[in-house]
PDB file of N, CA and C in Angstrom:
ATOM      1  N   UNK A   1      17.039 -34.295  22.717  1.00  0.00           N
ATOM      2  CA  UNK A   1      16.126 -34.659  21.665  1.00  0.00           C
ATOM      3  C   UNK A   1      14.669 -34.737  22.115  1.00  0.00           C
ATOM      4  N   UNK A   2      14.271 -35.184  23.682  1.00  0.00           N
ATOM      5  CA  UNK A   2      12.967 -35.397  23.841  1.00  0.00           C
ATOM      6  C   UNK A   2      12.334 -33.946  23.415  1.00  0.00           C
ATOM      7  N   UNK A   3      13.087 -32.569  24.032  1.00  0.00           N
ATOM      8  CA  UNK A   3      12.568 -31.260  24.006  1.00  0.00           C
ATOM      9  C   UNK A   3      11.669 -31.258  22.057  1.00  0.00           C
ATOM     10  N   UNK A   4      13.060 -31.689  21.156  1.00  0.00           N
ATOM     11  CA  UNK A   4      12.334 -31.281  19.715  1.00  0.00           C
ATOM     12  C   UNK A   4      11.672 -32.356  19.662  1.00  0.00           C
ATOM     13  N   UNK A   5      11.152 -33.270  20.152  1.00  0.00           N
ATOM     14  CA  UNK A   5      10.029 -34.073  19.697  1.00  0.00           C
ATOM     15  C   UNK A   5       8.513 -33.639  20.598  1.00  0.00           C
ATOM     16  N   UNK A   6       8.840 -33.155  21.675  1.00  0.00           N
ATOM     17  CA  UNK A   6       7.496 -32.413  22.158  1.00  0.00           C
ATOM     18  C   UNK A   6       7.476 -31.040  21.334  1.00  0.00           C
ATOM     19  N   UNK A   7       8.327 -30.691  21.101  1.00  0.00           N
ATOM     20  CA  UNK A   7       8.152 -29.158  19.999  1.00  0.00           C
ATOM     21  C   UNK A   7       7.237 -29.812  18.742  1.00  0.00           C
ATOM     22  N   UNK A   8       7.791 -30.896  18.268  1.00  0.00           N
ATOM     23  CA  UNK A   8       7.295 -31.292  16.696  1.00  0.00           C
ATOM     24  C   UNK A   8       5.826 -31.232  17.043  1.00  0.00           C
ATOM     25  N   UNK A   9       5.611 -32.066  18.079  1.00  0.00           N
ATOM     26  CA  UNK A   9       4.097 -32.669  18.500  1.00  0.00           C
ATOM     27  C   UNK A   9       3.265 -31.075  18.439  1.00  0.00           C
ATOM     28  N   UNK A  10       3.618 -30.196  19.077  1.00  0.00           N
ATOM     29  CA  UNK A  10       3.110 -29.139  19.320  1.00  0.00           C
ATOM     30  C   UNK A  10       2.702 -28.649  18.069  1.00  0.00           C
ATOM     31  N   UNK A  11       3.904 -28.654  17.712  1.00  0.00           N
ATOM     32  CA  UNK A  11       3.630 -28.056  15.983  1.00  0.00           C
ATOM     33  C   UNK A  11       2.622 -28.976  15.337  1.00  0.00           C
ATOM     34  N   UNK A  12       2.391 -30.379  15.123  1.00  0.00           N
ATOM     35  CA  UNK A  12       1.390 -30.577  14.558  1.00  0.00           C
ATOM     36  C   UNK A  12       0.044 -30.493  15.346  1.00  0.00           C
ATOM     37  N   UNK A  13       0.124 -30.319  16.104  1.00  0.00           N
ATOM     38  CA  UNK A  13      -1.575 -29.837  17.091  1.00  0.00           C
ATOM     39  C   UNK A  13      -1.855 -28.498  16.373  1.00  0.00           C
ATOM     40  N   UNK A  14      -0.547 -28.057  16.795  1.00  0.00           N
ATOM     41  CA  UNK A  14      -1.062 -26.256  16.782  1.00  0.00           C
ATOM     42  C   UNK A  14      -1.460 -26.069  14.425  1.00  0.00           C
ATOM     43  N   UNK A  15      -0.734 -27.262  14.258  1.00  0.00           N
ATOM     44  CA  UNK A  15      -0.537 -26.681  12.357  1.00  0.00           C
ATOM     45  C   UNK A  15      -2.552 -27.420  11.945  1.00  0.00           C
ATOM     46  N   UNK A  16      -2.894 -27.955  12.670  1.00  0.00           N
ATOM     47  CA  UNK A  16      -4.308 -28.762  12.650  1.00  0.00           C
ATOM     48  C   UNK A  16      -5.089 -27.644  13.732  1.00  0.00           C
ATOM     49  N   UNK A  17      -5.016 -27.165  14.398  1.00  0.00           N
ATOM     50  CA  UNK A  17      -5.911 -26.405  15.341  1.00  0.00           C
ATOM     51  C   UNK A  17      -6.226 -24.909  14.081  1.00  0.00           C
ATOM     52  N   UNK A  18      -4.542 -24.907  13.180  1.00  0.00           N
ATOM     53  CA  UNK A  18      -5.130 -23.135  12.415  1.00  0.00           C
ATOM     54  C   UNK A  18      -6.162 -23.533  11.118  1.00  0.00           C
ATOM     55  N   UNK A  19      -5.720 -24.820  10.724  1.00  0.00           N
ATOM     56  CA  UNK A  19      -6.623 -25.471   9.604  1.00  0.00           C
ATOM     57  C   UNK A  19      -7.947 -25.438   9.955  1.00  0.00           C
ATOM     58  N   UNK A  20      -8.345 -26.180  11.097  1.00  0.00           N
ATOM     59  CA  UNK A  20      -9.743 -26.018  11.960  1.00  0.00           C
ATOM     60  C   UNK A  20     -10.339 -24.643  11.788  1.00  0.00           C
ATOM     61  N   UNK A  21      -9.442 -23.788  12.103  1.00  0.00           N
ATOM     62  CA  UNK A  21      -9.852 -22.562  12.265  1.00  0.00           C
ATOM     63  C   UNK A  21     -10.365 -21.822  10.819  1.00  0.00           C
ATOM     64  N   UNK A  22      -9.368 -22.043  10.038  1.00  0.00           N
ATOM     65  CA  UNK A  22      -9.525 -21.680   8.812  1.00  0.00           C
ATOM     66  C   UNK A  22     -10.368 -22.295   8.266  1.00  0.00           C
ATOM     67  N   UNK A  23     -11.116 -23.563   8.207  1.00  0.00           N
ATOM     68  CA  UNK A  23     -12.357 -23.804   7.648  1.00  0.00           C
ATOM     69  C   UNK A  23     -13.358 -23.436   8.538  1.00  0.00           C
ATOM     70  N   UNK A  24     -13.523 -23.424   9.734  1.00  0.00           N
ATOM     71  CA  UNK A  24     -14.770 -22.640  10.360  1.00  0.00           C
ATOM     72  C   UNK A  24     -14.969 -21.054  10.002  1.00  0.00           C
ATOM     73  N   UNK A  25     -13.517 -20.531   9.683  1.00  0.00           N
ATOM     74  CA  UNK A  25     -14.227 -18.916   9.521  1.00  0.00           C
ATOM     75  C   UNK A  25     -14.506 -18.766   8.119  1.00  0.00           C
ATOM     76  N   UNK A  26     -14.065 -19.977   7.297  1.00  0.00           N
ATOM     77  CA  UNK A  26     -15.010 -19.663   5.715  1.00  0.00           C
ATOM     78  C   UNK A  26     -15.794 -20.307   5.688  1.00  0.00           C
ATOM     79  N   UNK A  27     -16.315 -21.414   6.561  1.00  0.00           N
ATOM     80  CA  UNK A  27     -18.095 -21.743   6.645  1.00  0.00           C
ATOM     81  C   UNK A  27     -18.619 -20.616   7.319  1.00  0.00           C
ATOM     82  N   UNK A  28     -18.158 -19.960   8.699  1.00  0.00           N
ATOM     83  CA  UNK A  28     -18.780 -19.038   9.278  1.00  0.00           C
ATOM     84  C   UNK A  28     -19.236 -17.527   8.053  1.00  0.00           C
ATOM     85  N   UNK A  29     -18.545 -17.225   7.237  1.00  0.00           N
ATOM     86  CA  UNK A  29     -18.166 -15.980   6.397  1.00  0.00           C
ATOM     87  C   UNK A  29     -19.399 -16.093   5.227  1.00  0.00           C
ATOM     88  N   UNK A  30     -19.434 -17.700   4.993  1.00  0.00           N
ATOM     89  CA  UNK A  30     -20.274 -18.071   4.168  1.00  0.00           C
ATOM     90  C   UNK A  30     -21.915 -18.056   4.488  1.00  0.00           C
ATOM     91  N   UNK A  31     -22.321 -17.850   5.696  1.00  0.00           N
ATOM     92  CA  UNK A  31     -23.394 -18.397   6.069  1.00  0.00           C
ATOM     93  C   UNK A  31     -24.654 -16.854   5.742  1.00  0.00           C
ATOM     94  N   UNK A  32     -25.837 -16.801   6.090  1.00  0.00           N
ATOM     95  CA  UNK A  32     -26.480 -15.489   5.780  1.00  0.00           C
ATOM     96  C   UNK A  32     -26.701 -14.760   7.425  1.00  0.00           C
ATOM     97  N   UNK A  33     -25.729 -15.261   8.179  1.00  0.00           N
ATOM     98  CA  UNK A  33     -25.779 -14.503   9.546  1.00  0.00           C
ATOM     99  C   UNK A  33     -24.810 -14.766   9.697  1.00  0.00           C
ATOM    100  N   UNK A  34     -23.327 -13.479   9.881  1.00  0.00           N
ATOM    101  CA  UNK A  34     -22.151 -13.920  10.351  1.00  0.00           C
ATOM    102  C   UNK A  34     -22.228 -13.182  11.760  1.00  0.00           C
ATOM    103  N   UNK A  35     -21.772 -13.598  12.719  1.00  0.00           N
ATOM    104  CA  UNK A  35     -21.288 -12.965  13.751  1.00  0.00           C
ATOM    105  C   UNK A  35     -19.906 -12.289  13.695  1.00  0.00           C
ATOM    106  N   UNK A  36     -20.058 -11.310  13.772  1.00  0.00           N
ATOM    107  CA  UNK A  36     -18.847 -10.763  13.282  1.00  0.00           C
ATOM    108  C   UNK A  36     -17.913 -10.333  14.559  1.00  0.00           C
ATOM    109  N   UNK A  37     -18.369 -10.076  15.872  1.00  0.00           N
ATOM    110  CA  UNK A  37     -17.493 -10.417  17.202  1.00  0.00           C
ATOM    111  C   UNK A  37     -16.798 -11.861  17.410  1.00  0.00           C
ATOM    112  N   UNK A  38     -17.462 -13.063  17.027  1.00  0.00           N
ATOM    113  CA  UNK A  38     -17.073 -14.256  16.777  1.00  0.00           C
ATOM    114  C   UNK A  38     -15.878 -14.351  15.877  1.00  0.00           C
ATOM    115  N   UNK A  39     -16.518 -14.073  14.986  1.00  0.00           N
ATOM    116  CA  UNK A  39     -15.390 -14.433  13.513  1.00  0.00           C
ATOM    117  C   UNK A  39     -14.037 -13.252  13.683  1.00  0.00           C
ATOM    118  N   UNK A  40     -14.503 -12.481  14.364  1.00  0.00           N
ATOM    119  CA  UNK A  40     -13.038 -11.569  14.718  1.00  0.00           C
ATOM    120  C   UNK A  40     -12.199 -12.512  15.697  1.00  0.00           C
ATOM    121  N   UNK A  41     -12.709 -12.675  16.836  1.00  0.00           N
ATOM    122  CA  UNK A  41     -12.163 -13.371  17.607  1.00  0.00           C
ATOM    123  C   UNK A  41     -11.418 -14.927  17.516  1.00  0.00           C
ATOM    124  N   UNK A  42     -12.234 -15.759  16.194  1.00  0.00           N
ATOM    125  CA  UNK A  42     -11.279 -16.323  16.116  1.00  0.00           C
ATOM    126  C   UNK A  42     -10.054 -16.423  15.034  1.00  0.00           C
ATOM    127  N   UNK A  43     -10.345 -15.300  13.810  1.00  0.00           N
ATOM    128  CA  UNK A  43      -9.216 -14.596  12.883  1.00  0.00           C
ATOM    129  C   UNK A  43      -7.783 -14.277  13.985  1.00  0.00           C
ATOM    130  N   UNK A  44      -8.358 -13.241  15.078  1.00  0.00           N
ATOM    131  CA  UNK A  44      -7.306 -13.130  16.519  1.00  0.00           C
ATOM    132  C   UNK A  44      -6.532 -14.533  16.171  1.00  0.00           C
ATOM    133  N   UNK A  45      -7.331 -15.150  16.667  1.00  0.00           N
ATOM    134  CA  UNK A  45      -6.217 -16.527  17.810  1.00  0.00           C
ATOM    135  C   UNK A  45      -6.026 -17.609  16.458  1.00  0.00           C
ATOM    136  N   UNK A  46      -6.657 -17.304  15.416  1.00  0.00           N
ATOM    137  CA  UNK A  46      -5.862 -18.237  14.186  1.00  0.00           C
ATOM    138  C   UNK A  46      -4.561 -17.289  14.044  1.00  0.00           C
ATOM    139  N   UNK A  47      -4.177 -15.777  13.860  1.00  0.00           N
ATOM    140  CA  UNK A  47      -2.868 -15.096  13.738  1.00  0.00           C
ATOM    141  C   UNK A  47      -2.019 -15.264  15.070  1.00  0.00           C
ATOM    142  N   UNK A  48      -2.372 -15.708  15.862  1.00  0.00           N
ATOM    143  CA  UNK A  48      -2.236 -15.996  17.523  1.00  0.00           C
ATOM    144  C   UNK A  48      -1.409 -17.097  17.381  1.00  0.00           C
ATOM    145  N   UNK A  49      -2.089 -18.448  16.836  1.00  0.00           N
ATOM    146  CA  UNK A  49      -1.311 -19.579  16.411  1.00  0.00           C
ATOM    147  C   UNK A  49      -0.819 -19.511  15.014  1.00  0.00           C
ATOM    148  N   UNK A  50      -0.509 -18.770  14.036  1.00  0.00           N
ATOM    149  CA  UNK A  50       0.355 -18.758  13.501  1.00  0.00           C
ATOM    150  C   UNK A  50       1.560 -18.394  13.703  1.00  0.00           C
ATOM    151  N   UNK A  51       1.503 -17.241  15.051  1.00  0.00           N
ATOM    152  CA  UNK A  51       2.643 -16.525  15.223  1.00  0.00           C
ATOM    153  C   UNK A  51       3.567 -17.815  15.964  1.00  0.00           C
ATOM    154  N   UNK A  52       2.924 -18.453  17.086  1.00  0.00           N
ATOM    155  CA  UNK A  52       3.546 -19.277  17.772  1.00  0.00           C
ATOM    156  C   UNK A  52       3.978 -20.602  17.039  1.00  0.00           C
ATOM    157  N   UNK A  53       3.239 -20.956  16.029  1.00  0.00           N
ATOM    158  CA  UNK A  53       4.229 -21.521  14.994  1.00  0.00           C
ATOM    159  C   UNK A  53       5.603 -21.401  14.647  1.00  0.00           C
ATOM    160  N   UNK A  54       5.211 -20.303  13.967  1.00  0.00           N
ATOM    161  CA  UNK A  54       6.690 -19.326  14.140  1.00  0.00           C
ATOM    162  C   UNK A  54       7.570 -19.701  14.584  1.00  0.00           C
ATOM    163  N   UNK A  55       7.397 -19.068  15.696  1.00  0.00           N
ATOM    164  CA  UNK A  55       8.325 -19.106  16.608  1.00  0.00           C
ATOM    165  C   UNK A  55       8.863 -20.889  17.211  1.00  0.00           C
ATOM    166  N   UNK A  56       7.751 -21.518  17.536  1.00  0.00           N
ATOM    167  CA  UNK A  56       8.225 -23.307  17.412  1.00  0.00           C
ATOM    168  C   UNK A  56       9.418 -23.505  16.397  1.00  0.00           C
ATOM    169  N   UNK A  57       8.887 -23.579  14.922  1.00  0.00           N
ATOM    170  CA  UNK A  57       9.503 -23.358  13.722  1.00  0.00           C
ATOM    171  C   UNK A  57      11.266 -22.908  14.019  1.00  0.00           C
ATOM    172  N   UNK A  58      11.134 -21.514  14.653  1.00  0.00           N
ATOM    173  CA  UNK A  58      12.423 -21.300  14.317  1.00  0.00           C
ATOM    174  C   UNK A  58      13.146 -21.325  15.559  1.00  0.00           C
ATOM    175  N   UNK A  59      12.707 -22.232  16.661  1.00  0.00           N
ATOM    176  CA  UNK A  59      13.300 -22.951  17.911  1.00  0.00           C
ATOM    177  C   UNK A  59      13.568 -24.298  17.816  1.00  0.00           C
ATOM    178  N   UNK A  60      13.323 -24.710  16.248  1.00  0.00           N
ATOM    179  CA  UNK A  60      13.942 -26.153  15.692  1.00  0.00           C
ATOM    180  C   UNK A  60      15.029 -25.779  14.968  1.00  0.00           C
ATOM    181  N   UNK A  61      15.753 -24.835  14.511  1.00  0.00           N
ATOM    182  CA  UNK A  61      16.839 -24.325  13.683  1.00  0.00           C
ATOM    183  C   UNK A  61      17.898 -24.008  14.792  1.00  0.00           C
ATOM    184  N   UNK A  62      18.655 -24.822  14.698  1.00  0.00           N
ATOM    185  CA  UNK A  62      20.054 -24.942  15.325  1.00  0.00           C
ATOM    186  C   UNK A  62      20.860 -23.584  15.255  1.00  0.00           C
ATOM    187  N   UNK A  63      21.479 -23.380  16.115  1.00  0.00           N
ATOM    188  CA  UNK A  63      22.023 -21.786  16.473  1.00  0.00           C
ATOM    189  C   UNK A  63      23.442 -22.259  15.847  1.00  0.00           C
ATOM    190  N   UNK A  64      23.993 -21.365  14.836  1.00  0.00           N
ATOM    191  CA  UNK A  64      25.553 -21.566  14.252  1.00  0.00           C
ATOM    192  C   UNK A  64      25.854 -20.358  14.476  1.00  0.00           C
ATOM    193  N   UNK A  65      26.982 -20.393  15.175  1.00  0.00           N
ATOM    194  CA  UNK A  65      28.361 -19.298  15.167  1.00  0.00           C
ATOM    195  C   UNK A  65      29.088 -19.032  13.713  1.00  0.00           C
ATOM    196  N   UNK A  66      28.859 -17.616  13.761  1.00  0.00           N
ATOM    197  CA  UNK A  66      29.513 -16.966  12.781  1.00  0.00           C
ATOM    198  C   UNK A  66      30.970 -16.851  12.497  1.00  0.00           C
TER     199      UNK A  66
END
């Protein structure tokens, strides 16, 4: 059990780190100078931590035999 409670934890860092992300690149998008090497880079690593969500996500779903 300790393993899925450091998983959970992870998951809520990582589910607050894509939110972060996602309001900086629509203040960034919004502004009259976007950097657009920036705002790529962190679109990257917001799909970066969604993926590893994911994958957290479906390393909390118990393995059943068919």
């Amino acid at each position: 059990m300790p393993d899925q409670m450091e998983t959970r934890e992870r998951l809520m860092k990582l589910r607050q780190e894509h939110r972060d992300l996602d309001d900086a690149i629509a203040r960034m998008s919004e502004g009259p100078f976007v950097n657009e090497l920036q705002l790529k880079r962190m679109k990257i690593r917001k799909l970066q931590i969604k993926d590893f969500i994911a994958r957290l996500e479906s390393s909390l779903i118990p393995d059943l035999d068919a």
